[in-house]
C-alpha atoms as a PDB file:
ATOM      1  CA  UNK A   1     215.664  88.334 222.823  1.00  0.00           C
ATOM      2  CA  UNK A   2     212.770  86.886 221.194  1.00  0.00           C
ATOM      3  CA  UNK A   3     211.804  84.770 223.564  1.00  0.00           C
ATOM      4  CA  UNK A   4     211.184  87.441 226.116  1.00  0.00           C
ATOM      5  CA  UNK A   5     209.012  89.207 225.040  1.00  0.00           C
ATOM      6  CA  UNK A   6     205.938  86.297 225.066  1.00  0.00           C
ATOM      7  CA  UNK A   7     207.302  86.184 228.425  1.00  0.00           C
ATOM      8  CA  UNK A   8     206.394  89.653 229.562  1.00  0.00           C
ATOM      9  CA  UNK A   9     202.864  89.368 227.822  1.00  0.00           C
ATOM     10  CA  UNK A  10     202.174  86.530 229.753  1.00  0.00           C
ATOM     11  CA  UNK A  11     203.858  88.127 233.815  1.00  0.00           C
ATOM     12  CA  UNK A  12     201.668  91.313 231.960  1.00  0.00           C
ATOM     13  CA  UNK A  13     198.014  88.771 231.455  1.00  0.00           C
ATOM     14  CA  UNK A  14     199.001  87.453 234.482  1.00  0.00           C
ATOM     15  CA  UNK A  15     199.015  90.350 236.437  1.00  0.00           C
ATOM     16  CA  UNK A  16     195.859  91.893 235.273  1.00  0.00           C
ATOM     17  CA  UNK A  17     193.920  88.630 236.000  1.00  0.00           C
ATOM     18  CA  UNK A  18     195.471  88.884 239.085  1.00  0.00           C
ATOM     19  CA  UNK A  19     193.917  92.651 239.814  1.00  0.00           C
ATOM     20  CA  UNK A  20     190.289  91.399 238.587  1.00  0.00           C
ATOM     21  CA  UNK A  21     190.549  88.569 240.853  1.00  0.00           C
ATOM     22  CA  UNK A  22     191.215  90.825 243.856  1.00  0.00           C
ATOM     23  CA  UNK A  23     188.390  93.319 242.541  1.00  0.00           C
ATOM     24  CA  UNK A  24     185.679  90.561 242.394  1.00  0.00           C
ATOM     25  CA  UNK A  25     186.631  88.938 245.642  1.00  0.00           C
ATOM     26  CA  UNK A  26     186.729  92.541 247.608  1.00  0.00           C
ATOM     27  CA  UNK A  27     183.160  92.943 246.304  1.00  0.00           C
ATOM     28  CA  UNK A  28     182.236  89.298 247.516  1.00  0.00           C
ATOM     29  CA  UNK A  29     184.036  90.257 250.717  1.00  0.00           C
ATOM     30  CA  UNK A  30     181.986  93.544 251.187  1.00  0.00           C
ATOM     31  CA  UNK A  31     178.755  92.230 250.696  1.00  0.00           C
ATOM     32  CA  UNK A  32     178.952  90.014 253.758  1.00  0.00           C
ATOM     33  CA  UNK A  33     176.881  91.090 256.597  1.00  0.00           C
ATOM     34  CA  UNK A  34     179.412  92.005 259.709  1.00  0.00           C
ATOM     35  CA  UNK A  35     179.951  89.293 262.475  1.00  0.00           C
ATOM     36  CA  UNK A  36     177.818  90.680 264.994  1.00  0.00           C
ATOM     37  CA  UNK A  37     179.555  91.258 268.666  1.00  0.00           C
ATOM     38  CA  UNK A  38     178.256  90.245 271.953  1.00  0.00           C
ATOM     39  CA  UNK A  39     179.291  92.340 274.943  1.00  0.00           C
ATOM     40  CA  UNK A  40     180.568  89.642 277.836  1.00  0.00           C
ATOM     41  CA  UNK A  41     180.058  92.111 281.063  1.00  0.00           C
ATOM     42  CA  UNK A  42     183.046  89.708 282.872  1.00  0.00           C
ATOM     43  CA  UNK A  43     184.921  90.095 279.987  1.00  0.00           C
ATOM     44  CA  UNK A  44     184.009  93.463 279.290  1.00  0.00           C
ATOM     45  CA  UNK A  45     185.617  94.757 283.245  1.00  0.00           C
ATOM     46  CA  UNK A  46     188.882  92.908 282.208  1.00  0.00           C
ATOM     47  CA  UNK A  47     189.534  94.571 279.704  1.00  0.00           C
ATOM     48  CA  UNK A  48     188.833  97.950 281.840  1.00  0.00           C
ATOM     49  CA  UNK A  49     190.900  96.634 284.360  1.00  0.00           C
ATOM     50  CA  UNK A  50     193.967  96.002 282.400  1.00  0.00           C
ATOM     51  CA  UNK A  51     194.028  99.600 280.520  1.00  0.00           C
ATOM     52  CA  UNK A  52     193.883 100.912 284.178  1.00  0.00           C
ATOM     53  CA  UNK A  53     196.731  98.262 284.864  1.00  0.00           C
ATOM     54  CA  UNK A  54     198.856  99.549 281.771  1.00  0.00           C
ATOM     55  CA  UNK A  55     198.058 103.445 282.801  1.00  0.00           C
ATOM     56  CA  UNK A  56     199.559 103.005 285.934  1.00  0.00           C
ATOM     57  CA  UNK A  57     202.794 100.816 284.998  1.00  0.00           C
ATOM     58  CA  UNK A  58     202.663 103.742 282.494  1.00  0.00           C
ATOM     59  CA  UNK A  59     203.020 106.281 285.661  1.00  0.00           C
ATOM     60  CA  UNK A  60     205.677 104.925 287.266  1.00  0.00           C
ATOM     61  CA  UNK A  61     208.064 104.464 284.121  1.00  0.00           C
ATOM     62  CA  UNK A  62     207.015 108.450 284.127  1.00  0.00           C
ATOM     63  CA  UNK A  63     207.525 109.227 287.166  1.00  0.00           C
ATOM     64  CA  UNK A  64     210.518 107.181 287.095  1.00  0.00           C
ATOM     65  CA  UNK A  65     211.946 109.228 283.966  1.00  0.00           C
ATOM     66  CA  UNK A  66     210.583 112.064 285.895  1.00  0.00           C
ATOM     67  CA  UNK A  67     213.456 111.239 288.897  1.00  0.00           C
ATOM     68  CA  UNK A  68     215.947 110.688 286.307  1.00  0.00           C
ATOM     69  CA  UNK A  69     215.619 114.647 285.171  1.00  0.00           C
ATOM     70  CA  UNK A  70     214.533 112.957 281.340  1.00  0.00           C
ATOM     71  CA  UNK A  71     211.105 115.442 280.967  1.00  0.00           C
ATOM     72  CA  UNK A  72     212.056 118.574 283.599  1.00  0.00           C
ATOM     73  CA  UNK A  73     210.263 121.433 282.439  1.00  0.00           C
ATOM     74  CA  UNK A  74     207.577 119.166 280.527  1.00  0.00           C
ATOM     75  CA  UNK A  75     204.272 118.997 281.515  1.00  0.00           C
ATOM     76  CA  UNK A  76     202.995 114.894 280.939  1.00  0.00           C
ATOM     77  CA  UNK A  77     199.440 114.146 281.661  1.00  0.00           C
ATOM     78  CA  UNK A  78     200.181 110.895 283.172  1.00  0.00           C
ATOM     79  CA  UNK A  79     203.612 111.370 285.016  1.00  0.00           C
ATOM     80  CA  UNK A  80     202.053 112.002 288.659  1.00  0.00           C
ATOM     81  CA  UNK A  81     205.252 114.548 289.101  1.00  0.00           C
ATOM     82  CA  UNK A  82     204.601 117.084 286.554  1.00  0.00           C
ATOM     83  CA  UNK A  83     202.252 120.074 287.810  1.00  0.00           C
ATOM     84  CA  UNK A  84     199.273 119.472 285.426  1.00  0.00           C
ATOM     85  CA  UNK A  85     195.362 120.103 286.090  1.00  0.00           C
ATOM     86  CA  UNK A  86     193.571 117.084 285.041  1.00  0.00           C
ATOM     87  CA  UNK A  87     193.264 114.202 287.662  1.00  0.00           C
ATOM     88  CA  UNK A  88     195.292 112.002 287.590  1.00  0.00           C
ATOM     89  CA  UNK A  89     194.571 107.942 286.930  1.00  0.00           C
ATOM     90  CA  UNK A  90     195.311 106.827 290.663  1.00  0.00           C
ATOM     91  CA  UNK A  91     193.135 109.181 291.959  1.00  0.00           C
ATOM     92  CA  UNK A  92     190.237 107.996 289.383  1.00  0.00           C
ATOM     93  CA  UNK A  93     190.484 104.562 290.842  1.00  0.00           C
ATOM     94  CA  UNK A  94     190.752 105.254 294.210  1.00  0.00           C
ATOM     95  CA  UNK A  95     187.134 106.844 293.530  1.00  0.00           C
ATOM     96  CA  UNK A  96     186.246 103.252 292.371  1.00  0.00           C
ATOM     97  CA  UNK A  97     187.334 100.909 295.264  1.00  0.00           C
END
């Protein structure tokens, strides 16, 4: 039983060098200057391009759970079924074309 307890002191001194190691190295950390970001315009439309892409997959799992009687009676923004009043994202990017 004896032998434990230098144990625990030590997991213990351990463990709180541990916590002032984290400290100092989140303060080294946040004294960096940020990585500064450069806007690609090529890259910059792909990325536009493939959250229209995912929008309108989105749609016709919607409209497809819309068939399938899974929302009647809900009103989705996306699900080109449901009676809603904003536009709709097919009809944005037919504007676009």
């Amino acid at each position: 039983m004896s032998d434990i307890k230098p144990i625990g002191h030590f997991i213990m001194v351990l463990c709180m060098i541990n916590v002032v190691l984290l400290v100092l190295l989140h303060k080294e950390v946040s004294k960096e200057k940020p990585v500064p970001t450069i806007s690609v315009p090529a890259i910059d439309k792909l990325i536009e391009d493939s959250k229209s892409r995912e929008s309108m997959i989105m749609q016709v799992i919607l409209l497809g759970q819309h068939k399938g009687g899974l929302h009647v009676g809900e009103a989705i923004d996306l699900c080109p079924a449901c009676p809603t009043d904003l536009l709709k994202i097919t009809e944005l990017n037919k504007g676009n074309l």
